[in-house]
PDB file of N, CA and C in Angstrom:
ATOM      1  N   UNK A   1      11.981  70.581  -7.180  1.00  0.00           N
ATOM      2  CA  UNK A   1      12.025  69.681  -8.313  1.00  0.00           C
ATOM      3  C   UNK A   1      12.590  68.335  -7.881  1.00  0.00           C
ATOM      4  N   UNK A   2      12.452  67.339  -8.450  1.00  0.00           N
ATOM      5  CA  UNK A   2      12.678  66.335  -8.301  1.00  0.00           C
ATOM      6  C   UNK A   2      14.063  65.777  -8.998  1.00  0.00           C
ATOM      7  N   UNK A   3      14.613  64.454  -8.460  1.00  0.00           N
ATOM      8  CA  UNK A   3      15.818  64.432  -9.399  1.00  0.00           C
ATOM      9  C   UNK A   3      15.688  64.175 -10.707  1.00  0.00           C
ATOM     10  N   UNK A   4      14.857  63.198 -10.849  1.00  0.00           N
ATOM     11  CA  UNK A   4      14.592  62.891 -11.937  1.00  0.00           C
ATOM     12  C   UNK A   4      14.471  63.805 -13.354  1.00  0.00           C
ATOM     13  N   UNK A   5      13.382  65.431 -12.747  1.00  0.00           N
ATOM     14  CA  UNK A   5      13.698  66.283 -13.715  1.00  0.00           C
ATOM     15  C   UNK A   5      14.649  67.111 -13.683  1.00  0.00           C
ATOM     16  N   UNK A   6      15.599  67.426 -12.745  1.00  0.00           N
ATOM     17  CA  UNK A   6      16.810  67.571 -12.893  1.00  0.00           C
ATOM     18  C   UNK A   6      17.557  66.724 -13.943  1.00  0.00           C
ATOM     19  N   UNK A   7      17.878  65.271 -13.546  1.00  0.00           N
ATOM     20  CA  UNK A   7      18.613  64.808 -14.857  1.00  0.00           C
ATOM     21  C   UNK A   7      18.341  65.314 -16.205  1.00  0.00           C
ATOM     22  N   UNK A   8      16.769  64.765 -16.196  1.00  0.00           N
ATOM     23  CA  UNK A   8      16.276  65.055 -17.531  1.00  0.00           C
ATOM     24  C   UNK A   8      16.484  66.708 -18.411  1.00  0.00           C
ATOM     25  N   UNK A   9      16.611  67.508 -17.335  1.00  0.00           N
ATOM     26  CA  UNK A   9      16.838  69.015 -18.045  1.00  0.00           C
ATOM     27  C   UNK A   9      18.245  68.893 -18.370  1.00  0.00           C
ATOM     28  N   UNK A  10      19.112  68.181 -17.864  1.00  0.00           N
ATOM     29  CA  UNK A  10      20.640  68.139 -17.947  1.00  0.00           C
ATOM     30  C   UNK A  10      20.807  67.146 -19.090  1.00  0.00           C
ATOM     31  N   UNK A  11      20.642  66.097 -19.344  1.00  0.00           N
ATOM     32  CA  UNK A  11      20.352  65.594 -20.923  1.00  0.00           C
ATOM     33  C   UNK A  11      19.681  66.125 -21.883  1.00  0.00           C
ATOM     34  N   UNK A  12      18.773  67.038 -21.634  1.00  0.00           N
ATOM     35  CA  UNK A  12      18.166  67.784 -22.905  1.00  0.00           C
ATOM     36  C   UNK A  12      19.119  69.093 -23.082  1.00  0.00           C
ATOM     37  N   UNK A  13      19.916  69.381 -22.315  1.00  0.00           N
ATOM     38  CA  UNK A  13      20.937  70.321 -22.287  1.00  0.00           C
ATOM     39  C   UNK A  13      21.998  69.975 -23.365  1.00  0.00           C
ATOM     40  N   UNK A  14      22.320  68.586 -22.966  1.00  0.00           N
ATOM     41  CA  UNK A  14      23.671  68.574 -23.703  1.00  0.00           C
ATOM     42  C   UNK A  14      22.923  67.745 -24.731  1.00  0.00           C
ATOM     43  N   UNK A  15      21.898  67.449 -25.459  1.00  0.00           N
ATOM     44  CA  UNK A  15      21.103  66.773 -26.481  1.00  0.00           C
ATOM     45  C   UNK A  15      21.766  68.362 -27.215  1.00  0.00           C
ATOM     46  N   UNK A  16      21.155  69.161 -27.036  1.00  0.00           N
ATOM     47  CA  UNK A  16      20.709  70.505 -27.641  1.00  0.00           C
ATOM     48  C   UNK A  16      22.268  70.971 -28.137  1.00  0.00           C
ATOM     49  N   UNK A  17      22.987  70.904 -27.407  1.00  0.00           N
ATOM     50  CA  UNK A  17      24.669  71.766 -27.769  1.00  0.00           C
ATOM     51  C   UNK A  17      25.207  70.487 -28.617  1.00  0.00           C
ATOM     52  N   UNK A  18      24.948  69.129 -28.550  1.00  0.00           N
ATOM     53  CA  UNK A  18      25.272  68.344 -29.211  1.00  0.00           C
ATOM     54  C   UNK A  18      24.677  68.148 -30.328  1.00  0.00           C
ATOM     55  N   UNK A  19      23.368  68.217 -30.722  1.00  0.00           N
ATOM     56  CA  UNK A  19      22.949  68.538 -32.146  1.00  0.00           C
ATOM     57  C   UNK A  19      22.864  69.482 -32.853  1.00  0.00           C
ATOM     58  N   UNK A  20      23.507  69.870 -33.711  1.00  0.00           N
ATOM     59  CA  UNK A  20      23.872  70.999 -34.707  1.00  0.00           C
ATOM     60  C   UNK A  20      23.451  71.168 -35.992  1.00  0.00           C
ATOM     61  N   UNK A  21      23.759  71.731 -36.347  1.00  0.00           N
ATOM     62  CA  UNK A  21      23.259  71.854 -37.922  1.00  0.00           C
ATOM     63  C   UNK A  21      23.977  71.429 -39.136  1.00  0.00           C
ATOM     64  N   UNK A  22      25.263  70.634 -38.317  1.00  0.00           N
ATOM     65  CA  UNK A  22      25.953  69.605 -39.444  1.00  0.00           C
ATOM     66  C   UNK A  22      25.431  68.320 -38.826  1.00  0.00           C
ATOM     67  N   UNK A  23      25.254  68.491 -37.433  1.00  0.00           N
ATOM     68  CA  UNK A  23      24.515  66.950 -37.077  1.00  0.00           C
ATOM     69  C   UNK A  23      23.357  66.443 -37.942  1.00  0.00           C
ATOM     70  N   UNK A  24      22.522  67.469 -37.776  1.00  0.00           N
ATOM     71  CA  UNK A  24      21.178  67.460 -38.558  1.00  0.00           C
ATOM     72  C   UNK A  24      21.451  66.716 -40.180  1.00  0.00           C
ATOM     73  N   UNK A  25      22.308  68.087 -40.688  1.00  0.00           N
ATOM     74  CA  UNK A  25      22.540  67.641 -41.926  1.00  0.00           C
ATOM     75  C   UNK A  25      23.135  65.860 -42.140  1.00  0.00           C
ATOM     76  N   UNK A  26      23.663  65.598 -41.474  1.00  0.00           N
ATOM     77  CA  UNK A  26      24.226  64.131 -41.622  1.00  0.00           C
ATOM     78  C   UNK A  26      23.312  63.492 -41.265  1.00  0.00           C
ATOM     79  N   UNK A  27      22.348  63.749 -40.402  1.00  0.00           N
ATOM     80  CA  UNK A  27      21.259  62.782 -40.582  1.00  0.00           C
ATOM     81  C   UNK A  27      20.169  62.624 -41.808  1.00  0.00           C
ATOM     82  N   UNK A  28      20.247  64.042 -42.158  1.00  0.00           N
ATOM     83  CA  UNK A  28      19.176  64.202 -43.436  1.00  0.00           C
ATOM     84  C   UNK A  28      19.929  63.353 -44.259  1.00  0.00           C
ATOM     85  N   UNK A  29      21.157  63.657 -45.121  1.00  0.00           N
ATOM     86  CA  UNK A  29      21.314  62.506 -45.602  1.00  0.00           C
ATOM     87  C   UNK A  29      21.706  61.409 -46.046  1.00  0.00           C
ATOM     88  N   UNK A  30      21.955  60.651 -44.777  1.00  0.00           N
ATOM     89  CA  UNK A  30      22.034  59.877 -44.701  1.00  0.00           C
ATOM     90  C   UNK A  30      20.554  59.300 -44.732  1.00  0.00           C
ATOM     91  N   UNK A  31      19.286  59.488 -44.185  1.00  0.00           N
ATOM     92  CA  UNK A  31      17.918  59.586 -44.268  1.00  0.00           C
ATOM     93  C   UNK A  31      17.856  58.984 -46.275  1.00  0.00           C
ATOM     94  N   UNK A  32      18.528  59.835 -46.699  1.00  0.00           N
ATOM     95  CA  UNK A  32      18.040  60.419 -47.808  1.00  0.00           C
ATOM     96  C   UNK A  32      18.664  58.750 -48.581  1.00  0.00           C
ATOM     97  N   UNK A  33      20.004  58.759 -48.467  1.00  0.00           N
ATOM     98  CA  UNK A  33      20.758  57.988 -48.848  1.00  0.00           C
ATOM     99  C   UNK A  33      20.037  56.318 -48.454  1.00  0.00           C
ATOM    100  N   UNK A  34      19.271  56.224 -47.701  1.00  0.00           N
ATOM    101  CA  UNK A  34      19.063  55.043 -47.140  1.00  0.00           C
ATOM    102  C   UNK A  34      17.490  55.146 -48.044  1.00  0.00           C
ATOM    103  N   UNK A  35      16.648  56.067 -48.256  1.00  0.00           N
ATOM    104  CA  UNK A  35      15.575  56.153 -48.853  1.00  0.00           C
ATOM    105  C   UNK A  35      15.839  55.786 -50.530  1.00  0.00           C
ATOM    106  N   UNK A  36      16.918  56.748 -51.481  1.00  0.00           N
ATOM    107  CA  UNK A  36      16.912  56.710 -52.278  1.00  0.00           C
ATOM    108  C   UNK A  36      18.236  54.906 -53.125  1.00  0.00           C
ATOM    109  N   UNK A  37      19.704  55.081 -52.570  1.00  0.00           N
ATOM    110  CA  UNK A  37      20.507  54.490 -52.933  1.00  0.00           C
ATOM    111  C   UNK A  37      20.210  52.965 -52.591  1.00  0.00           C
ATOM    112  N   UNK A  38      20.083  52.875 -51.356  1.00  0.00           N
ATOM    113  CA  UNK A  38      20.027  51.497 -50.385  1.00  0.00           C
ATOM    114  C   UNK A  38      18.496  50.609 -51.081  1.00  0.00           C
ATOM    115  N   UNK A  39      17.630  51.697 -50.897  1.00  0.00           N
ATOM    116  CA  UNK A  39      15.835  51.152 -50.700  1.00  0.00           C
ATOM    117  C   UNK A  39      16.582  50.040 -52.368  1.00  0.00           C
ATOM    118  N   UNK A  40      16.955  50.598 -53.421  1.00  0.00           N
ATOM    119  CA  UNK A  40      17.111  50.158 -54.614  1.00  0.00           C
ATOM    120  C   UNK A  40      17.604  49.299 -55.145  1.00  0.00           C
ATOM    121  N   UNK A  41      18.889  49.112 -54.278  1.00  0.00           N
ATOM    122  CA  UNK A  41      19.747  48.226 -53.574  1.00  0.00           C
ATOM    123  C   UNK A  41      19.016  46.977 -53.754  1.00  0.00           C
ATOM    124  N   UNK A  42      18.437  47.153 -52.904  1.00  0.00           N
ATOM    125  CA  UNK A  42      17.447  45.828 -51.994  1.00  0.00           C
ATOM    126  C   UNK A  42      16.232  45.527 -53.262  1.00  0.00           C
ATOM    127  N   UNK A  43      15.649  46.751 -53.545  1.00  0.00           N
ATOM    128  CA  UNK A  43      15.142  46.235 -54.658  1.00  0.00           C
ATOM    129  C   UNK A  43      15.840  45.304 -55.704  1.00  0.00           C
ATOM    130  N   UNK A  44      16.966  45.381 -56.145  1.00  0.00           N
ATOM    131  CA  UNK A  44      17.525  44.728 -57.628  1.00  0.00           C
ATOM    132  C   UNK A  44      17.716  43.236 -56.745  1.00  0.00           C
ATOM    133  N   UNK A  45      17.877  43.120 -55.370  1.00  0.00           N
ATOM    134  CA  UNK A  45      18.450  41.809 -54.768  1.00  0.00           C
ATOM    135  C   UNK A  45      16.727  41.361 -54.796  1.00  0.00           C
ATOM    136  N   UNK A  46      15.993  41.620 -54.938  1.00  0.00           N
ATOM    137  CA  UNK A  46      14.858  40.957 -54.544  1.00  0.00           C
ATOM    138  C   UNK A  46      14.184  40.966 -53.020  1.00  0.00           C
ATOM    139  N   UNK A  47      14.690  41.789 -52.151  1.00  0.00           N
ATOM    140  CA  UNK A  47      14.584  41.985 -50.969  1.00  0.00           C
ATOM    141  C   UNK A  47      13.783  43.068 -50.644  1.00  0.00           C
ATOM    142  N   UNK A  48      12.014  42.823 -50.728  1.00  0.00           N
ATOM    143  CA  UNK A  48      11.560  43.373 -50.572  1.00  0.00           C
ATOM    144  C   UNK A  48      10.625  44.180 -49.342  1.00  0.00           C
ATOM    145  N   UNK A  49      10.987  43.231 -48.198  1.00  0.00           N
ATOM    146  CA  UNK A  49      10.743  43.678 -46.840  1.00  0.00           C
ATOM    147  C   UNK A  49      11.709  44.615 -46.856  1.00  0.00           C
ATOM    148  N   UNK A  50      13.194  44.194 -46.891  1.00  0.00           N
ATOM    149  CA  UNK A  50      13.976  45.133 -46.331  1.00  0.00           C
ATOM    150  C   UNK A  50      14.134  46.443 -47.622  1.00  0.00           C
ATOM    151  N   UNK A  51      13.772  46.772 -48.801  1.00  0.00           N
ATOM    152  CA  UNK A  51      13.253  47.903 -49.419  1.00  0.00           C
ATOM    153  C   UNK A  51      12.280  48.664 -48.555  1.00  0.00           C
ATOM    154  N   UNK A  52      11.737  48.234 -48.529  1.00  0.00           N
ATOM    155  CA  UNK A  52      10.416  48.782 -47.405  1.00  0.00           C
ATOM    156  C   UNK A  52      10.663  49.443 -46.065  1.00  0.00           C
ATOM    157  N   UNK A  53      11.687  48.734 -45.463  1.00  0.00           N
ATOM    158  CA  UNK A  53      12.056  49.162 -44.401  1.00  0.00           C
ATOM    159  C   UNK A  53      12.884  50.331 -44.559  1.00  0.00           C
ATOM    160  N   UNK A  54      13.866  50.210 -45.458  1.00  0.00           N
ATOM    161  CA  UNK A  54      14.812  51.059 -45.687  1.00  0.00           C
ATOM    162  C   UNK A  54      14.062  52.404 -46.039  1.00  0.00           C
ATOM    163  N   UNK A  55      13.268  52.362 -46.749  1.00  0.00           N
ATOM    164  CA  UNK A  55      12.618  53.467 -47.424  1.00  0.00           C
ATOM    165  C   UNK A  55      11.766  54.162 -45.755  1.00  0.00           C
ATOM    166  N   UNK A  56      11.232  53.617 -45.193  1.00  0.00           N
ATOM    167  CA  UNK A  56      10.991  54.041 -43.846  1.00  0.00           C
ATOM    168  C   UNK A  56      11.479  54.275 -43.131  1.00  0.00           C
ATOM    169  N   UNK A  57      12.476  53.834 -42.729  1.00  0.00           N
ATOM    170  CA  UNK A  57      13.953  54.576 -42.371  1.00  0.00           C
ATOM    171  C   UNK A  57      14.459  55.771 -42.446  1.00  0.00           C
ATOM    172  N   UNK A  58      14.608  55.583 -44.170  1.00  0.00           N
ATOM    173  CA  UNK A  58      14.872  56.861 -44.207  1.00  0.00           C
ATOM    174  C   UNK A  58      13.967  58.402 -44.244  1.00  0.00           C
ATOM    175  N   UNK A  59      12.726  58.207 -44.534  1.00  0.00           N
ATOM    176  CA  UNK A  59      11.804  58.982 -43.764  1.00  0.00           C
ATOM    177  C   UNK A  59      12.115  59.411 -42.437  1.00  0.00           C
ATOM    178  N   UNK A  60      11.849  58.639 -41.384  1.00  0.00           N
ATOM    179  CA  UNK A  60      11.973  59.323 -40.255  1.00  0.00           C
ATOM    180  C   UNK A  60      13.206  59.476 -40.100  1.00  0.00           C
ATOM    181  N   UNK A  61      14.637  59.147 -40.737  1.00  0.00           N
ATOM    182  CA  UNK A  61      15.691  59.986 -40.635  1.00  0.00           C
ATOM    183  C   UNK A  61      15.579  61.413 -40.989  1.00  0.00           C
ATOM    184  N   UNK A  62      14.792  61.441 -41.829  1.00  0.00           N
ATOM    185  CA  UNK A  62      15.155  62.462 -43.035  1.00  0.00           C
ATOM    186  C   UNK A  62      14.265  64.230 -41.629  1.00  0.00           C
ATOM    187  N   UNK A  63      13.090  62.899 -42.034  1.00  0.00           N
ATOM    188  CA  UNK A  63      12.202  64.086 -41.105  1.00  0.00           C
ATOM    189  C   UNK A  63      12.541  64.092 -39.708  1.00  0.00           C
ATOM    190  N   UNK A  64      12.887  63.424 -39.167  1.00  0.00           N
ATOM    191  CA  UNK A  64      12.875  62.959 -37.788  1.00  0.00           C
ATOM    192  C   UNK A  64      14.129  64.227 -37.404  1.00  0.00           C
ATOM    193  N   UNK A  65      14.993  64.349 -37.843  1.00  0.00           N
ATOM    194  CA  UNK A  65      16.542  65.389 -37.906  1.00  0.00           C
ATOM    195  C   UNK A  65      16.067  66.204 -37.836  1.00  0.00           C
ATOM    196  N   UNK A  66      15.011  67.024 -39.100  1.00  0.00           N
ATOM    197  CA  UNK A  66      14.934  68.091 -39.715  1.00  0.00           C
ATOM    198  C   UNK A  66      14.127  68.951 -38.452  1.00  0.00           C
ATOM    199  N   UNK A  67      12.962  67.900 -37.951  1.00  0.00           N
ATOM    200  CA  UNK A  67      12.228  68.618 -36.885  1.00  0.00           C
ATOM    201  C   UNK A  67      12.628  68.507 -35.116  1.00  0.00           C
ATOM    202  N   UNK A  68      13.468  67.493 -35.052  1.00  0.00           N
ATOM    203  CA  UNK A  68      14.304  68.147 -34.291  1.00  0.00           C
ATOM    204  C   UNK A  68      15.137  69.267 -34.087  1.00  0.00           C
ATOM    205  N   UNK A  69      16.154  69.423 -34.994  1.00  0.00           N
ATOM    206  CA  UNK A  69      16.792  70.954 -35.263  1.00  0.00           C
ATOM    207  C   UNK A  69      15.705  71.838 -35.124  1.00  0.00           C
ATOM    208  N   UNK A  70      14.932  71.490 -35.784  1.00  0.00           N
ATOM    209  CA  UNK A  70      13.698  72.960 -35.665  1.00  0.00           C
ATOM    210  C   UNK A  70      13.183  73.170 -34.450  1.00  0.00           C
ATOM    211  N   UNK A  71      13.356  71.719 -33.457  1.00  0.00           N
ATOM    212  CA  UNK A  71      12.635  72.091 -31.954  1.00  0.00           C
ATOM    213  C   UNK A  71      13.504  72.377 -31.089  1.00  0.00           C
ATOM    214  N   UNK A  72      14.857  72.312 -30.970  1.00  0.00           N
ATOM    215  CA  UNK A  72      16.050  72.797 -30.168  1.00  0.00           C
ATOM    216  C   UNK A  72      16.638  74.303 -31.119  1.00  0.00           C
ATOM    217  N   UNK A  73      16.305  74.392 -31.980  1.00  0.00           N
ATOM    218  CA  UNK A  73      16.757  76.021 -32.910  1.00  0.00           C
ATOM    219  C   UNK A  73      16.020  77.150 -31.861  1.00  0.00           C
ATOM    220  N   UNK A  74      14.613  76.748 -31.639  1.00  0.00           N
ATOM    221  CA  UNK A  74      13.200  77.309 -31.531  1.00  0.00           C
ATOM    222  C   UNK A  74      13.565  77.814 -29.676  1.00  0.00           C
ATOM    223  N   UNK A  75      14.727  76.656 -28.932  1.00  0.00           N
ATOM    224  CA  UNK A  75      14.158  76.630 -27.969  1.00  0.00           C
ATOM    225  C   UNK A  75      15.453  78.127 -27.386  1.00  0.00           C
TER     226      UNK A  75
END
């Protein structure tokens, strides 16, 4: 093997013991929090790029967590 995938198995190592299922959860929502509280936020200011963004944000927080945990749970 090479070093390179050496490192790389050794960061996906400690990725894996370092994300948990309160990690997860704090990302969901916070995901959630940035989709629902914030996006609205920005709406009442008139700030409608950054509504937009926020709301996308929190999508791939939301999901982005959820299916991670599910791909280091799995492994």
């Amino acid at each position: 093997m090479t070093v390179l995938s050496e490192i790389l198995k050794i960061i996906a190592g400690d990725f894996k013991e370092a994300f948990t299922l309160f990690t997860a959860i704090v990302f969901m929502v916070t995901g959630i929090f940035m989709f629902l509280v914030e996006a609205r936020s920005m709406e009442q200011k008139n700030l409608k790029a950054e509504r937009l963004l926020l709301r996308i944000l929190g999508v791939i927080y939301t999901i982005g967590s959820l299916l991670t945990y599910i791909i280091f749970i799995s492994r």
